[in-house]
N, C-alpha and C. Protein backbone atom coordinates (compact mmCIF):
# COMPACT_ATOMS: atom_id res chain seq x y z
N UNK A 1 -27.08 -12.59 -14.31
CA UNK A 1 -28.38 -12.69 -14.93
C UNK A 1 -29.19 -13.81 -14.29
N UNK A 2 -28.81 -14.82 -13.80
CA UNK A 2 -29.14 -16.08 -13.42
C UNK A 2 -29.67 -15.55 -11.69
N UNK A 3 -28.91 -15.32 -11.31
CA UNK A 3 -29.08 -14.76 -10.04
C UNK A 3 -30.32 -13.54 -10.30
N UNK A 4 -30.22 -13.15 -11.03
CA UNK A 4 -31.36 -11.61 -11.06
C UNK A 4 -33.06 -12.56 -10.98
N UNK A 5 -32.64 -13.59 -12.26
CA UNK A 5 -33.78 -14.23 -12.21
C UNK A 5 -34.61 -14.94 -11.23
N UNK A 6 -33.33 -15.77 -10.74
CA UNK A 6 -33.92 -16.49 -9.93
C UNK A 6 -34.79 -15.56 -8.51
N UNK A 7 -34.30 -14.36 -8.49
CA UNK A 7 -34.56 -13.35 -7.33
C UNK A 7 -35.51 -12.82 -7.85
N UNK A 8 -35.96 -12.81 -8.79
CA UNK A 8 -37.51 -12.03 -9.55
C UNK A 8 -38.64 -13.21 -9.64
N UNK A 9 -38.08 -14.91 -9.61
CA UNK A 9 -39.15 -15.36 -9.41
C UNK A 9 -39.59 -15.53 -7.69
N UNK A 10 -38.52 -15.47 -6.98
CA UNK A 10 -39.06 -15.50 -5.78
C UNK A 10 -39.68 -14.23 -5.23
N UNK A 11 -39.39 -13.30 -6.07
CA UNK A 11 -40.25 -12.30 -5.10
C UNK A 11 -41.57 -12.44 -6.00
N UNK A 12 -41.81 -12.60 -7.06
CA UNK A 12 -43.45 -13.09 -7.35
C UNK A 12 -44.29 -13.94 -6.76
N UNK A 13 -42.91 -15.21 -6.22
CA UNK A 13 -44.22 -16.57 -5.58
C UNK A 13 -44.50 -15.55 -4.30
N UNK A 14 -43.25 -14.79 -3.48
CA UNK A 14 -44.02 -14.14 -2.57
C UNK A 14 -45.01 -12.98 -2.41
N UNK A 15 -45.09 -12.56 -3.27
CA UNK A 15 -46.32 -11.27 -3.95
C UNK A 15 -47.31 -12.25 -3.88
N UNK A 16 -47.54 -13.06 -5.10
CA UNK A 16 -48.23 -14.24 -4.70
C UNK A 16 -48.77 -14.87 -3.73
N UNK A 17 -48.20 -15.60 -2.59
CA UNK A 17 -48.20 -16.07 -1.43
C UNK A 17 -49.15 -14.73 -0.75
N UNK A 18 -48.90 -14.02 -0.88
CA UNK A 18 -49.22 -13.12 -0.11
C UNK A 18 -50.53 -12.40 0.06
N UNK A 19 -50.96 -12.21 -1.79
CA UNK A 19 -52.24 -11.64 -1.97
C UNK A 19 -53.16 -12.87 -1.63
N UNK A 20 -52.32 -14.50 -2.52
CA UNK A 20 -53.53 -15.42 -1.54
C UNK A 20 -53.97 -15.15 0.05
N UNK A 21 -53.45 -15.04 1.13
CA UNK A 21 -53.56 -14.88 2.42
C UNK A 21 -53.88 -13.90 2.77
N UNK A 22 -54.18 -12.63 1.70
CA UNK A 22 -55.28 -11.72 2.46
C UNK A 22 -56.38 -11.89 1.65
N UNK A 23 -56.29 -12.76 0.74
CA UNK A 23 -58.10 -12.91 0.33
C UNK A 23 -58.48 -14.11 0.63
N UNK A 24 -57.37 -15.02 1.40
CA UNK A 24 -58.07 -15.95 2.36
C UNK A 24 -57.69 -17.20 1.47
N UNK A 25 -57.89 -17.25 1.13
CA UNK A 25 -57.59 -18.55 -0.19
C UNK A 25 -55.76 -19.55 -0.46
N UNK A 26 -54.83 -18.87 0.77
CA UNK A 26 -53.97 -19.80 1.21
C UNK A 26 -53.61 -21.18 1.67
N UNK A 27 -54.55 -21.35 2.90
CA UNK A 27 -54.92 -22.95 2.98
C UNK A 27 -55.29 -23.99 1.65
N UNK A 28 -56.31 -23.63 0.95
CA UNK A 28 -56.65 -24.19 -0.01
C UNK A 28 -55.63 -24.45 -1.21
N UNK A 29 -54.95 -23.33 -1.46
CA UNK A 29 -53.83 -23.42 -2.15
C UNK A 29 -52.75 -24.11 -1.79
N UNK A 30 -52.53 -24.17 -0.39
CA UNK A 30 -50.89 -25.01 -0.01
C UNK A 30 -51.59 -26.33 -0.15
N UNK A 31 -52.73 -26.60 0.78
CA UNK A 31 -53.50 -28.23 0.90
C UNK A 31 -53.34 -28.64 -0.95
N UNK A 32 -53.75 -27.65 -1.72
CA UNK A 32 -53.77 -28.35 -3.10
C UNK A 32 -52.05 -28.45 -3.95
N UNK A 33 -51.60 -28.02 -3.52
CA UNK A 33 -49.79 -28.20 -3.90
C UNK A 33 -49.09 -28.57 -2.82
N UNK A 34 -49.65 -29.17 -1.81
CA UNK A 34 -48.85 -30.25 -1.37
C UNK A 34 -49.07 -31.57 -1.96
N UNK A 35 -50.95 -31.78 -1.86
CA UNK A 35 -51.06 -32.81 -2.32
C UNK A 35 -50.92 -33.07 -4.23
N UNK A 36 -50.83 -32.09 -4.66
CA UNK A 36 -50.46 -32.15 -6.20
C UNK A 36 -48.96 -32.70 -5.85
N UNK A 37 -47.79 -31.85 -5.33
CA UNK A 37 -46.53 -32.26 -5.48
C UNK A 37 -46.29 -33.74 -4.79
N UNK A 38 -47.00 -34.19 -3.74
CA UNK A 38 -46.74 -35.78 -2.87
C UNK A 38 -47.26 -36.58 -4.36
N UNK A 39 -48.30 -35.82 -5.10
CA UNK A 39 -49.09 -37.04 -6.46
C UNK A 39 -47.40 -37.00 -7.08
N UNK A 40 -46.76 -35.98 -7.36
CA UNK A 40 -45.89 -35.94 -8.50
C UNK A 40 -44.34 -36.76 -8.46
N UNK A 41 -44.67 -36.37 -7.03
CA UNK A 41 -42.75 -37.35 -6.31
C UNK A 41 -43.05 -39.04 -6.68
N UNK A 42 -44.33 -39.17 -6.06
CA UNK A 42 -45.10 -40.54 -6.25
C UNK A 42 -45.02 -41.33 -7.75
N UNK A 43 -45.27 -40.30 -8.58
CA UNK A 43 -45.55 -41.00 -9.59
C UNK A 43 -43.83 -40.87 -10.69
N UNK A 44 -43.17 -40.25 -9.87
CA UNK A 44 -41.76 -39.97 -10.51
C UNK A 44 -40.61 -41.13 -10.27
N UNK A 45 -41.29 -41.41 -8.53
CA UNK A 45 -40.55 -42.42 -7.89
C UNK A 45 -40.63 -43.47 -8.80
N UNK A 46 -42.12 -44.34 -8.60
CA UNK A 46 -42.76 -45.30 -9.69
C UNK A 46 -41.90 -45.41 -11.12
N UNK A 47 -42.18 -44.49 -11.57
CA UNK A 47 -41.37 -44.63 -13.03
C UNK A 47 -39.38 -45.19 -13.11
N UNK A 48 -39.40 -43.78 -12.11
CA UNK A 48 -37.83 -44.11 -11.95
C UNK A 48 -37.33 -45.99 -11.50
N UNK A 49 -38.06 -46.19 -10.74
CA UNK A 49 -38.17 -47.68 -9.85
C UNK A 49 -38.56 -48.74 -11.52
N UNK A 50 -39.38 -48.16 -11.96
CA UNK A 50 -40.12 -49.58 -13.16
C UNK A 50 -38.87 -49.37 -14.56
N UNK A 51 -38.12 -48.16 -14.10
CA UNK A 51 -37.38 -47.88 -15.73
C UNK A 51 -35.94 -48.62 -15.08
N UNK A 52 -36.05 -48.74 -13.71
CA UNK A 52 -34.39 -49.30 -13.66
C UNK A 52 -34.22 -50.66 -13.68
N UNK A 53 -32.57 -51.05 -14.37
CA UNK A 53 -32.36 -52.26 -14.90
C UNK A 53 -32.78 -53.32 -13.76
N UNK A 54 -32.94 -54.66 -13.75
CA UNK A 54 -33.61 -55.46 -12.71
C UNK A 54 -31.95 -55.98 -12.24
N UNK A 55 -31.82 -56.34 -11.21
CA UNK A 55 -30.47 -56.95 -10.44
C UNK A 55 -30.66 -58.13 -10.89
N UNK A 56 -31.58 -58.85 -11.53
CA UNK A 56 -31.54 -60.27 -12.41
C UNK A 56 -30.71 -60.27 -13.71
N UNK A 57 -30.58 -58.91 -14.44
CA UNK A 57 -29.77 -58.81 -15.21
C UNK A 57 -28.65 -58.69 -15.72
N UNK A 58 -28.10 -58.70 -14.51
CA UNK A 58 -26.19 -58.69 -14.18
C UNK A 58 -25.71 -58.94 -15.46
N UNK A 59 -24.20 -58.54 -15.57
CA UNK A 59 -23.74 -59.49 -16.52
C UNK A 59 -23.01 -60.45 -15.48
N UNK A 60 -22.66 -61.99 -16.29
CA UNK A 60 -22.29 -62.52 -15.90
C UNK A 60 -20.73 -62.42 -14.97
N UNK A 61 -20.27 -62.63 -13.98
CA UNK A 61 -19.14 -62.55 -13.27
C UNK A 61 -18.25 -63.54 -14.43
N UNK A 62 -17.02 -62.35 -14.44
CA UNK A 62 -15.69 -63.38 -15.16
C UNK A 62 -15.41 -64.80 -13.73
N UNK A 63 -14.23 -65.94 -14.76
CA UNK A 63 -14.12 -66.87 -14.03
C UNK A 63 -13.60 -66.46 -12.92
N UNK A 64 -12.71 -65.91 -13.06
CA UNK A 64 -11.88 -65.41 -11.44
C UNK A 64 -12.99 -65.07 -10.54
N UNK A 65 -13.65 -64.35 -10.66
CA UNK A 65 -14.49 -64.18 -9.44
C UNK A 65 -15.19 -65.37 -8.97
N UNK A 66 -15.93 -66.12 -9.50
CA UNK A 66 -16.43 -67.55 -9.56
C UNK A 66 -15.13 -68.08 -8.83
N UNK A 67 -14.65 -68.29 -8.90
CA UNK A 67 -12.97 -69.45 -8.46
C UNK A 67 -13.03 -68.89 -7.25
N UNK A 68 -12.88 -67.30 -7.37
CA UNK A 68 -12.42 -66.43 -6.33
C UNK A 68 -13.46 -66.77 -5.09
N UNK A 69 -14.52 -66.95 -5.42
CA UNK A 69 -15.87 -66.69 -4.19
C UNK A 69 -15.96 -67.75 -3.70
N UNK A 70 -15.84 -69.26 -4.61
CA UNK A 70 -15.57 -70.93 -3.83
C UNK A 70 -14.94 -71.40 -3.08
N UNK A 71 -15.17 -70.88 -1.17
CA UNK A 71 -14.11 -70.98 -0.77
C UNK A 71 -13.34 -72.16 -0.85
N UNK A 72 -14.02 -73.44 -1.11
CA UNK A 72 -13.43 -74.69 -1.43
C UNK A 72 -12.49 -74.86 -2.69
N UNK A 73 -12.39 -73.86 -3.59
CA UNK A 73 -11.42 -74.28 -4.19
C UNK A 73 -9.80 -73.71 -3.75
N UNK A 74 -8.46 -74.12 -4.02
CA UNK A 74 -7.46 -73.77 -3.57
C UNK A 74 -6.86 -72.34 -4.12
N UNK A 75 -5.86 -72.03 -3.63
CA UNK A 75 -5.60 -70.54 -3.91
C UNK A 75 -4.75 -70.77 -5.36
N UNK A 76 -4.29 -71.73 -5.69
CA UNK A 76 -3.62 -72.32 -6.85
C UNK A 76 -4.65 -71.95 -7.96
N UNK A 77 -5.85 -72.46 -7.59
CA UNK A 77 -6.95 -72.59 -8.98
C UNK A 77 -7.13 -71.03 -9.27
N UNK A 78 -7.71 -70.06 -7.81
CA UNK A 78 -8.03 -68.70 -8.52
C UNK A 78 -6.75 -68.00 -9.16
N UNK A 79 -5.27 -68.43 -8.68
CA UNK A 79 -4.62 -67.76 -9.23
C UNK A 79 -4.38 -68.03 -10.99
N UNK A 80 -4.58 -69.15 -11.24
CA UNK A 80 -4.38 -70.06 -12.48
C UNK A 80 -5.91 -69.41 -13.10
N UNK A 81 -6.99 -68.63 -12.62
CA UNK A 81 -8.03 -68.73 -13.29
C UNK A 81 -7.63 -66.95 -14.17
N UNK A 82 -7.21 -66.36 -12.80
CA UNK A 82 -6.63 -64.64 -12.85
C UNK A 82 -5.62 -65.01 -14.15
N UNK A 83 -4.94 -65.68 -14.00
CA UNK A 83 -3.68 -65.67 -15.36
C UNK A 83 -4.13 -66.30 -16.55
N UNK A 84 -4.97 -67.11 -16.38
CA UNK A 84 -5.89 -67.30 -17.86
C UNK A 84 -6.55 -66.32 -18.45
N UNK A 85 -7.48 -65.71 -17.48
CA UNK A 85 -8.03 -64.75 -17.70
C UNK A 85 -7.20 -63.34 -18.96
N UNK A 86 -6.25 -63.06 -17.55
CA UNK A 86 -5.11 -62.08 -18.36
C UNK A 86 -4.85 -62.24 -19.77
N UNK A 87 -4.48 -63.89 -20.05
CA UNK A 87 -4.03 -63.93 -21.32
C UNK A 87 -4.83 -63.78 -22.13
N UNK A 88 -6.34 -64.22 -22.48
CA UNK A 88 -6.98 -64.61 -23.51
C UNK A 88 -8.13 -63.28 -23.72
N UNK A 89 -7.89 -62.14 -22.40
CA UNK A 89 -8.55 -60.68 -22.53
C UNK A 89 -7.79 -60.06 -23.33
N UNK A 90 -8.24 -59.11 -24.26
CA UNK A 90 -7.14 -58.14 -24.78
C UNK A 90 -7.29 -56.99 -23.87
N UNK A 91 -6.68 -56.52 -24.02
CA UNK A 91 -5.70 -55.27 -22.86
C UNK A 91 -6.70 -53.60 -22.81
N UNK A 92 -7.55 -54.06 -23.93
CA UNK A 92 -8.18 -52.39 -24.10
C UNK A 92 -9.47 -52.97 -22.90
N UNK A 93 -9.73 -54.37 -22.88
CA UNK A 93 -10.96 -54.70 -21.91
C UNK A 93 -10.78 -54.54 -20.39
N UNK A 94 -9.51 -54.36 -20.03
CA UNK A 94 -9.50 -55.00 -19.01
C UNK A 94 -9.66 -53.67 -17.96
């Protein structure tokens, strides 16, 4: 059924397509749905771009990663930060 449909609307846009370009009125029609659809991507992009979360909003990195990323601290501290960590997370978080 899905397939039937989708094959009945394409042969209309091309019935369509078609009677535009023998009464001449094709150009005008593609020039106006291109530039309708470039308005629509445009203004979809925009939204999508202003609705997504900002990279300022992170959540904060656990300690291990912090320990982990300083290369100045010793491999003693991140491991001591990883096993703190472990203990005081409960187990459904992790």
């Amino acid at each position: 059924m899905r397939t039937t449909g989708r094959f009945l609307l394409v042969v209309w846009l091309m019935v369509a397509l078609g009677l535009l370009g023998i009464d001449g009125r094709l150009p005008e029609f593609l020039a106006g749905a291109v530039c309708g659809s470039l308005l629509l991507l445009g203004l979809f992009s925009l939204v999508r771009q202003q609705l997504a979360p900002s990279i300022l909003d992170r959540p904060v990195l656990p300690e291990r990663y912090r320990v982990a990323d300083d290369l100045s601290q010793p491999i003693a501290a991140v491991v001591a930060a990883a096993e703190q960590e472990a203990i005081t997370v409960p187990a459904t978080r992790r």
